[in-house]
C-alpha atoms as a PDB file:
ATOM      1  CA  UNK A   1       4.616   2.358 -11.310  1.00  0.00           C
ATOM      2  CA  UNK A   2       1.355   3.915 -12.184  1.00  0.00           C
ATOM      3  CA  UNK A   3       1.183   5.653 -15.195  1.00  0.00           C
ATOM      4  CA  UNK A   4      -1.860   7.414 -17.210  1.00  0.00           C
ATOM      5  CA  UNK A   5      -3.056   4.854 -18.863  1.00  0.00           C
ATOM      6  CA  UNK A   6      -3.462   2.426 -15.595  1.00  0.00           C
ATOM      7  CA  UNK A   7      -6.321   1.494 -14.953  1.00  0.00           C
ATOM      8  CA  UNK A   8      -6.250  -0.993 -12.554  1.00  0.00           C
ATOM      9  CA  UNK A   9      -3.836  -1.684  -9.200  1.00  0.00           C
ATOM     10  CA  UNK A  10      -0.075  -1.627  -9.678  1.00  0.00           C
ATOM     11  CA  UNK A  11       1.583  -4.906 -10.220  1.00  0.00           C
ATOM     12  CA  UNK A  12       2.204  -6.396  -6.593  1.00  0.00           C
ATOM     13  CA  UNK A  13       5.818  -6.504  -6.101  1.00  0.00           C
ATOM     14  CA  UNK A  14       4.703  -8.422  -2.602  1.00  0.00           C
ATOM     15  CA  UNK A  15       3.214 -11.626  -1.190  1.00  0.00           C
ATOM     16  CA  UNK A  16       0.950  -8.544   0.972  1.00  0.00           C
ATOM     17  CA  UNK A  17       0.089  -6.539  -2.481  1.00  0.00           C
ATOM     18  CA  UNK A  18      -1.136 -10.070  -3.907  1.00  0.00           C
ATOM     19  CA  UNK A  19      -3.552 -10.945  -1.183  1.00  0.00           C
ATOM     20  CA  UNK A  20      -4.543  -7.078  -0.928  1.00  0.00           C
ATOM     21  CA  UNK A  21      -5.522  -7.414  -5.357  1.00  0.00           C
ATOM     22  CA  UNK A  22      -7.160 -10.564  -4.214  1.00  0.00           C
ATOM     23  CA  UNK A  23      -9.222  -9.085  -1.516  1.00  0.00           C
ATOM     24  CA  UNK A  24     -10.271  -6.380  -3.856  1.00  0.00           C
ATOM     25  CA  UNK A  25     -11.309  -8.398  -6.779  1.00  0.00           C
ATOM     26  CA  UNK A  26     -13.572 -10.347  -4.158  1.00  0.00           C
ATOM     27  CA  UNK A  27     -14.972  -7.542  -2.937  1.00  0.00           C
ATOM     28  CA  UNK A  28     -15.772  -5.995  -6.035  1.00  0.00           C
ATOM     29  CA  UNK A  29     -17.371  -9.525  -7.634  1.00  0.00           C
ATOM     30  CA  UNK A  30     -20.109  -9.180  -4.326  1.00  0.00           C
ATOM     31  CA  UNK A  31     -20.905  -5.257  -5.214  1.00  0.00           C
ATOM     32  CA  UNK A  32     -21.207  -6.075  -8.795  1.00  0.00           C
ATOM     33  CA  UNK A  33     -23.546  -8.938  -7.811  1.00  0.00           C
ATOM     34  CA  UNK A  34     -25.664  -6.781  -5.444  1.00  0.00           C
ATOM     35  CA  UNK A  35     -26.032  -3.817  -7.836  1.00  0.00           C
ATOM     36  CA  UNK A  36     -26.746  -6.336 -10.696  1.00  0.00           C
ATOM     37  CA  UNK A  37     -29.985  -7.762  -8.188  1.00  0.00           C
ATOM     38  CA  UNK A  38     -31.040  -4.320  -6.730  1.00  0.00           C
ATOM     39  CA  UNK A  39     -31.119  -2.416 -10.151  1.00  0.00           C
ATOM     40  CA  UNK A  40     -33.386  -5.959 -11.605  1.00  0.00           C
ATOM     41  CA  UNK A  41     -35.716  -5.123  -8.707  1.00  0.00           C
ATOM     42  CA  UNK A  42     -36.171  -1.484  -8.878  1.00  0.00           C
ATOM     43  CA  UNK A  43     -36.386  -1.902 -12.963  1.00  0.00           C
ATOM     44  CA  UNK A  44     -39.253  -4.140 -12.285  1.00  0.00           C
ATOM     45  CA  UNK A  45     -40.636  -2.215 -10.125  1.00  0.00           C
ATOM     46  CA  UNK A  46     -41.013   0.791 -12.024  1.00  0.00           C
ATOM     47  CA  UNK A  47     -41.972  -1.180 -15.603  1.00  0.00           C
ATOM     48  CA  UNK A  48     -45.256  -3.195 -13.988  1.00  0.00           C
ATOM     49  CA  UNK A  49     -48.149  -2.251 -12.946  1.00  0.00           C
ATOM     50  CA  UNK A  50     -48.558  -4.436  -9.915  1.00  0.00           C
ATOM     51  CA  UNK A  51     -50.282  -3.162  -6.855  1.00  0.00           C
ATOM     52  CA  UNK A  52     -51.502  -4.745  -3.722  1.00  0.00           C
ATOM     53  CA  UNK A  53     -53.557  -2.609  -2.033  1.00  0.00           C
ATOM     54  CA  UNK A  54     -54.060  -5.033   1.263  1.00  0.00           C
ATOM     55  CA  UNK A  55     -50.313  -5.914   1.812  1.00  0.00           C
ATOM     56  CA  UNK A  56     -49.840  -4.543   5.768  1.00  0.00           C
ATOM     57  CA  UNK A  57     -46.464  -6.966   6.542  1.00  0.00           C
ATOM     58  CA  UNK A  58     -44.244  -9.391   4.666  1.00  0.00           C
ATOM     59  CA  UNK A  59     -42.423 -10.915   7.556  1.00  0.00           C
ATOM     60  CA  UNK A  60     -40.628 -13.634   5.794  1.00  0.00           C
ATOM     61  CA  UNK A  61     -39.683 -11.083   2.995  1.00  0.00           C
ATOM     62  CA  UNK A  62     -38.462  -8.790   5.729  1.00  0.00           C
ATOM     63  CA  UNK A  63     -36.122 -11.726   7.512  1.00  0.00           C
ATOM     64  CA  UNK A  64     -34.917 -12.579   4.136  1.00  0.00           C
ATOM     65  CA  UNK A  65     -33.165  -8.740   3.783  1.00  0.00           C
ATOM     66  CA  UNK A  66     -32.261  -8.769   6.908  1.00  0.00           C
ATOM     67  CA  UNK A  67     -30.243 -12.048   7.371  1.00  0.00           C
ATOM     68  CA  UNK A  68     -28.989 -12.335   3.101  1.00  0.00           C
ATOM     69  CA  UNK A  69     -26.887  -8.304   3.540  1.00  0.00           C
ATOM     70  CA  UNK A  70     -25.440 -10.156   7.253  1.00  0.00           C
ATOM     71  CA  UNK A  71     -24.456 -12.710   5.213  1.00  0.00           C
ATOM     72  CA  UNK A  72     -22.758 -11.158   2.498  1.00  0.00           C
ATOM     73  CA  UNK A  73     -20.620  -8.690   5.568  1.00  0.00           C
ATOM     74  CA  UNK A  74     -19.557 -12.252   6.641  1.00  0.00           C
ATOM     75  CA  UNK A  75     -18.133 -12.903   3.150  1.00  0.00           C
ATOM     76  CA  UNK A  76     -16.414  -9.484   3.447  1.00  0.00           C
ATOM     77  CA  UNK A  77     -15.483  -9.282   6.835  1.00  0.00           C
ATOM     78  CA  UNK A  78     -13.655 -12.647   7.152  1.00  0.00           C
ATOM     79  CA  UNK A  79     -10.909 -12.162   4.511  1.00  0.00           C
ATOM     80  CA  UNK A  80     -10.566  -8.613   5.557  1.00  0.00           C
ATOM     81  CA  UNK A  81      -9.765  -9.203   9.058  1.00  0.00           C
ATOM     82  CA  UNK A  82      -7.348 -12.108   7.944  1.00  0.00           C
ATOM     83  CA  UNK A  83      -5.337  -9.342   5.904  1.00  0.00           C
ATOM     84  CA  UNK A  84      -5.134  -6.780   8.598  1.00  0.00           C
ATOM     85  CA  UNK A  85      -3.348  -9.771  11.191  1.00  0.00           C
ATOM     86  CA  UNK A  86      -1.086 -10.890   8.314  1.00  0.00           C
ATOM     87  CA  UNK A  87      -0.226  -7.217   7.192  1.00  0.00           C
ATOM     88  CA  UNK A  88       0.563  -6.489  11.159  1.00  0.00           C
ATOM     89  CA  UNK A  89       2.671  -9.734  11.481  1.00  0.00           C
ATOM     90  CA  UNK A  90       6.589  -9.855  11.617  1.00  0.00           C
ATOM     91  CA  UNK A  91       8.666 -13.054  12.185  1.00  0.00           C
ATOM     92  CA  UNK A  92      12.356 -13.147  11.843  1.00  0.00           C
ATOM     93  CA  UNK A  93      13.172  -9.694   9.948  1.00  0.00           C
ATOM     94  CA  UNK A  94      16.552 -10.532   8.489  1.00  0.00           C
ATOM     95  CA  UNK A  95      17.333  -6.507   7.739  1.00  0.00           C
ATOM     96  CA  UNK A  96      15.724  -3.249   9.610  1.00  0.00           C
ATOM     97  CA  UNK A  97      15.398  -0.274   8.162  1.00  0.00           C
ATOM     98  CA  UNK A  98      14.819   3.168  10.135  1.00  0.00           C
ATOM     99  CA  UNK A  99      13.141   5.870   7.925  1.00  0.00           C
ATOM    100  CA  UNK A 100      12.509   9.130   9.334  1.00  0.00           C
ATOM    101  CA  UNK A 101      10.607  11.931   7.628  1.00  0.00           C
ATOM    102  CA  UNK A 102      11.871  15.124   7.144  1.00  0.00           C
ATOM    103  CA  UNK A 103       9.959  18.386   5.595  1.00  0.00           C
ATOM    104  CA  UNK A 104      10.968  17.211   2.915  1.00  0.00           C
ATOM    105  CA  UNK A 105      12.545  14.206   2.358  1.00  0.00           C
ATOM    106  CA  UNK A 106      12.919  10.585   3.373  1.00  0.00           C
ATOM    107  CA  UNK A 107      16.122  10.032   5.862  1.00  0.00           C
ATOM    108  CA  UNK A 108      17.560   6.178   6.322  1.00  0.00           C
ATOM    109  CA  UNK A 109      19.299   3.909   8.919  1.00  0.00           C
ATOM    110  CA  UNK A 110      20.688   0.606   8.494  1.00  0.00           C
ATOM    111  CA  UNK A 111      20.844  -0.191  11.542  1.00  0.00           C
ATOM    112  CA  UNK A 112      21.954  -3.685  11.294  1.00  0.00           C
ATOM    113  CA  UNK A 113      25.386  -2.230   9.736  1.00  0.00           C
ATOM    114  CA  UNK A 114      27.543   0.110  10.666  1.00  0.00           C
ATOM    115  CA  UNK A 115      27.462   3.812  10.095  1.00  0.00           C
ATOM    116  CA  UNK A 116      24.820   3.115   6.850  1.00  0.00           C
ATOM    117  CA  UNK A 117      22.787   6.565   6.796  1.00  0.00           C
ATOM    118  CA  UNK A 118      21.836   8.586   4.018  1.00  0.00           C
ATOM    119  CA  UNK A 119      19.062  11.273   2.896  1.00  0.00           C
ATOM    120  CA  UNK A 120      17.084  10.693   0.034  1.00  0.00           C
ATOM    121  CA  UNK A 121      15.854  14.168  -2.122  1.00  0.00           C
ATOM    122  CA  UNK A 122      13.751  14.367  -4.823  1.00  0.00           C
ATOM    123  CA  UNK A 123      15.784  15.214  -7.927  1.00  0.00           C
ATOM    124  CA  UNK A 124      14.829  18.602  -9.381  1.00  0.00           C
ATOM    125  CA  UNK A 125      14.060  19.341 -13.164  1.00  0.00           C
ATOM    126  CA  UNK A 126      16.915  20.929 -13.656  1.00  0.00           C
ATOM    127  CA  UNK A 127      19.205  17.856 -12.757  1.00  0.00           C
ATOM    128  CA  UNK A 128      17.248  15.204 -14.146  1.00  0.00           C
ATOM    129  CA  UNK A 129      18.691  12.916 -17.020  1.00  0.00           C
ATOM    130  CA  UNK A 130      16.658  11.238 -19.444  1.00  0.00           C
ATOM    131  CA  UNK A 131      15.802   8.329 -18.202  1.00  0.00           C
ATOM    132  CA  UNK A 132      14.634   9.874 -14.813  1.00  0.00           C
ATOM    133  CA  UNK A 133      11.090  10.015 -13.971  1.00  0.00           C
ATOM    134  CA  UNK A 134       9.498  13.661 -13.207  1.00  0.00           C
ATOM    135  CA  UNK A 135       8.423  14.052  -9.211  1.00  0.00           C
ATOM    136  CA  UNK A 136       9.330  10.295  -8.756  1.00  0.00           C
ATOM    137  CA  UNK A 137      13.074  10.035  -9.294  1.00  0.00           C
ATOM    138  CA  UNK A 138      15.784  10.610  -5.675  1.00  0.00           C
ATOM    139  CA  UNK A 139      19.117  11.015  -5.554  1.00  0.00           C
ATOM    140  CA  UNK A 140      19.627   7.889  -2.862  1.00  0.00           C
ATOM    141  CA  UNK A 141      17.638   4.960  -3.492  1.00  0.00           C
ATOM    142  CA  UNK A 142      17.052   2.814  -0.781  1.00  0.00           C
ATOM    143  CA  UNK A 143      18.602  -1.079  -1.396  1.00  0.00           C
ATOM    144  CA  UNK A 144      16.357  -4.025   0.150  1.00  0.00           C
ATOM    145  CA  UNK A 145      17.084  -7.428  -1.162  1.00  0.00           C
ATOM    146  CA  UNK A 146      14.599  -9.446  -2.931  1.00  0.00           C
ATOM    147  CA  UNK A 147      13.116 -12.831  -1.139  1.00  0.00           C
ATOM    148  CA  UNK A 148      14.233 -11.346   2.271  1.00  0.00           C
ATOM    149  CA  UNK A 149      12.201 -10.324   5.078  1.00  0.00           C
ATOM    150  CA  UNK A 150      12.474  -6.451   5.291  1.00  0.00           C
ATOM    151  CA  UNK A 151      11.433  -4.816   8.710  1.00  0.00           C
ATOM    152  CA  UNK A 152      10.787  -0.718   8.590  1.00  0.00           C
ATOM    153  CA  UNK A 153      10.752   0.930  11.213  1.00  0.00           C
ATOM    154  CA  UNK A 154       9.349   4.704  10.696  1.00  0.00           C
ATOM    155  CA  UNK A 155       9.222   7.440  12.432  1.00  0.00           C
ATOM    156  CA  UNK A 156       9.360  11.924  11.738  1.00  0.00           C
ATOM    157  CA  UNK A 157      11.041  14.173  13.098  1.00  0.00           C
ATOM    158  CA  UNK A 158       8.946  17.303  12.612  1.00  0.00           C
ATOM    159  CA  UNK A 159       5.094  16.673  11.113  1.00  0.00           C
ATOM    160  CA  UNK A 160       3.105  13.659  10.354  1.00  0.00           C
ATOM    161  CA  UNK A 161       4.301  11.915   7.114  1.00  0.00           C
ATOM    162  CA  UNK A 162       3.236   8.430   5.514  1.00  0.00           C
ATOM    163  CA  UNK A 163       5.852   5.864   3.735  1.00  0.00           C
ATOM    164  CA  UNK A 164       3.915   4.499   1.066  1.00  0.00           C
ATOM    165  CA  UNK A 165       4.944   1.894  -1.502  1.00  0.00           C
ATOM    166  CA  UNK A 166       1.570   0.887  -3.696  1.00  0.00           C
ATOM    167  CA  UNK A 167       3.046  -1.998  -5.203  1.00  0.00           C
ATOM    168  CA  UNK A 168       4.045  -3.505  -2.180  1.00  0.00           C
ATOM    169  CA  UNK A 169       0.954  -2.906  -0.257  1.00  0.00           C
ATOM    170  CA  UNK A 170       2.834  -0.907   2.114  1.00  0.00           C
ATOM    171  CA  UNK A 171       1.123   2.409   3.832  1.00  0.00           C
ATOM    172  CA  UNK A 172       2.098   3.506   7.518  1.00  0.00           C
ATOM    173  CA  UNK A 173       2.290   7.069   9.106  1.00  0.00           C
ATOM    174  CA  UNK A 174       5.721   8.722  10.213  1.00  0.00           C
ATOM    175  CA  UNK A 175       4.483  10.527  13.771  1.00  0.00           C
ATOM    176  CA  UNK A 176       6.861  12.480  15.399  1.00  0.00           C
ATOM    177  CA  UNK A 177       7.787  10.800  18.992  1.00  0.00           C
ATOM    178  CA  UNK A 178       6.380   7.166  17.280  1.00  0.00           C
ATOM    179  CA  UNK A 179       8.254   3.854  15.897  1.00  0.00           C
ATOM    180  CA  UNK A 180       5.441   2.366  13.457  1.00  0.00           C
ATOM    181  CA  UNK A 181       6.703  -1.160  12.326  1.00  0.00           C
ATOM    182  CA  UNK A 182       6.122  -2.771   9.058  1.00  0.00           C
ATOM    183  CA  UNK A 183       7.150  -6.262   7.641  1.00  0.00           C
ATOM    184  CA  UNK A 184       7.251  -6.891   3.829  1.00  0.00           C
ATOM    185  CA  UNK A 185       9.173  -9.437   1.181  1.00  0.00           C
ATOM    186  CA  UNK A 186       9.707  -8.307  -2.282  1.00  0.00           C
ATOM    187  CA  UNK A 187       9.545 -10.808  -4.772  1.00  0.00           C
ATOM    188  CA  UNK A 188      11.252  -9.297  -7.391  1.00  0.00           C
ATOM    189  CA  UNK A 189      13.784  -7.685  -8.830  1.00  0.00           C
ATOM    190  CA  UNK A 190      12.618  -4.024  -9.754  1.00  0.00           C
ATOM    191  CA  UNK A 191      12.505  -0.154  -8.680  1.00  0.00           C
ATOM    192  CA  UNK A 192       9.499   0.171  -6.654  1.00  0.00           C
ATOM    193  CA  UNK A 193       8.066   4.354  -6.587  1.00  0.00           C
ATOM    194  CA  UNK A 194       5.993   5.575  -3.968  1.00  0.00           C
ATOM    195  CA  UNK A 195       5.473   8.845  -2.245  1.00  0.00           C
ATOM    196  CA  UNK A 196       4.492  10.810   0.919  1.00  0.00           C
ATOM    197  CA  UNK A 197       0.578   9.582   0.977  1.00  0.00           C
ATOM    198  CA  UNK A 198      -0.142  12.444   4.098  1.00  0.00           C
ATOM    199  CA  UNK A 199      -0.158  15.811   3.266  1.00  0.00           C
ATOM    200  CA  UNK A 200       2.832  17.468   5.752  1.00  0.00           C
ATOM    201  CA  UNK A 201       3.137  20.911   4.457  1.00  0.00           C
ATOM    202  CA  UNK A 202       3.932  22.883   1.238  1.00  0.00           C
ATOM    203  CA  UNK A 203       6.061  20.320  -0.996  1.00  0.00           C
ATOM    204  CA  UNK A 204       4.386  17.751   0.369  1.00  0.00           C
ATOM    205  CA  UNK A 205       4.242  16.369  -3.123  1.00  0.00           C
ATOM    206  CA  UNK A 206       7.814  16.780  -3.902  1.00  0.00           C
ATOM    207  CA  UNK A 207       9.232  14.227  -1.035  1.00  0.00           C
ATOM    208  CA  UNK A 208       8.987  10.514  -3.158  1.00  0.00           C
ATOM    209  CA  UNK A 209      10.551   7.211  -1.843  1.00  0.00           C
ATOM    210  CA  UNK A 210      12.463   4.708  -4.386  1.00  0.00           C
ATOM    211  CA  UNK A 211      13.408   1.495  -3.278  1.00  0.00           C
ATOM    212  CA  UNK A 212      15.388  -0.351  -5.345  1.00  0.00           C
ATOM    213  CA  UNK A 213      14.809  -4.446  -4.909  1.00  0.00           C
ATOM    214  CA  UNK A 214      18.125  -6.227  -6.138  1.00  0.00           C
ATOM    215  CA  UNK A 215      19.672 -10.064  -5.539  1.00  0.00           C
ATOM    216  CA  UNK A 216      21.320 -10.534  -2.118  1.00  0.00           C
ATOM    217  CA  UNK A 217      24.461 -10.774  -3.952  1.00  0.00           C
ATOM    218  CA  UNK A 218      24.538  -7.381  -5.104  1.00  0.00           C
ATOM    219  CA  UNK A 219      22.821  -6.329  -2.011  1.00  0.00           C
ATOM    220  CA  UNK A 220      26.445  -7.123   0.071  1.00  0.00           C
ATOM    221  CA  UNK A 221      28.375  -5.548  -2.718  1.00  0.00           C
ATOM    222  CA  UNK A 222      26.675  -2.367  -2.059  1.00  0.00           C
ATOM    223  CA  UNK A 223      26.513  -2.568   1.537  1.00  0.00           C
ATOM    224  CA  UNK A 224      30.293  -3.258   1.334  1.00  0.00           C
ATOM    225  CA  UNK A 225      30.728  -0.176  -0.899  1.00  0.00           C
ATOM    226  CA  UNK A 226      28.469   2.135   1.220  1.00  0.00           C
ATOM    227  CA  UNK A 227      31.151   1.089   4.558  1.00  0.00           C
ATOM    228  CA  UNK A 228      33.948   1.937   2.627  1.00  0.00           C
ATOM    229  CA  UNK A 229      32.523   5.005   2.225  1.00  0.00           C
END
């Protein structure tokens, strides 16, 4: 969960966050690299007193900034696209989950079970308990199973909303008259806080999502328990 002293990304709760950390500590080793060479040039260039008066063309200066920056997009653009294929992929789901934003609050389906739906509100102030977070805390978490392969499907029902989990590297929009699929595996046992990342009105900000990762053990218990009910 972020908190005010973070500083960094969230710990990845998901193979996806992992490779998405990665990607960004790559990236940010080649900008530290090129401001690190750019500021050295401009520092000597402002410190010396060089001066050619008869320089008209460098050519083989010139082909040297041109083909080094294609370069280093190569290095950038060749991990990135390999993220956005495995971030789209989905093989073999083994539980799918319908979410459906509501102004405003999160609505889920388990659709693999029977009769498995419940809204999940933000609890207010004046019901919290101690150990509940402020603006982050709902009354109905929803349950995925750890090591599994989750499939969301999402979708609104009135405006445009966005499911986001940071710390599983998860982000997709909830259009109205749209399934967006996404595929993740947590790897851990944990809550996992996110929020409505697209702004859908005025408590846009008071509309978070909890999912709670647990064994697959526990995981049937409470599926068992929620048929009952």
């Amino acid at each position: 969960m972020a908190t005010w002293k973070l500083l960094l990304l969230q710990d990845s709760a998901s193979p996806l966050m992992e490779q998405l950390s990665f990607f960004h500590d790559h990236t940010l080793l080649i900008l530290v690299i090129i401001t690190i060479l750019v500021g050295q040039m401009m520092a000597g260039l402002f410190f010396n007193k060089l001066t050619h008066r008869f320089l008209l063309e460098g050519q083989m200066i010139e082909l040297i900034w041109t083909v080094l920056p294609a370069i280093t997009l190569i290095f950038i653009a060749l991990p990135s696209l390999r993220l956005i294929y495995i971030l789209d992929e989905t093989n073999n789901p083994m539980i799918s989950i319908k979410t459906i934003g509501h102004q405003w609050y999160w609505s889920y389906e388990y659709s693999d079970f029977k009769n498995i739906e419940f809204d999940s509100y933000m609890i207010p102030m004046n019901e919290m308990k101690n150990y509940n977070f402020r603006l982050l805390d709902v009354d109905n978490r929803m349950v995925i199973p750890f090591l599994s392969q989750i499939r969301m499907l999402i979708s609104a029902a009135d405006v445009i909303h966005s499911w986001t989990i940071p710390s599983l590297g998860v982000k997709v929009d909830a259009t109205p008259g749209r399934l967006n699929q996404v595929s993740f595996i947590s790897t851990r046992s944990s809550l996992l806080y996110g929020q409505c990342s697209e702004i859908c009105g005025a408590n846009h900000s008071f509309m978070p999502i909890v999912a709670e990762s647990i064994s697959p053990s526990y995981f049937i218990k409470w599926i068992s328990k929620m048929i009952e009910i």
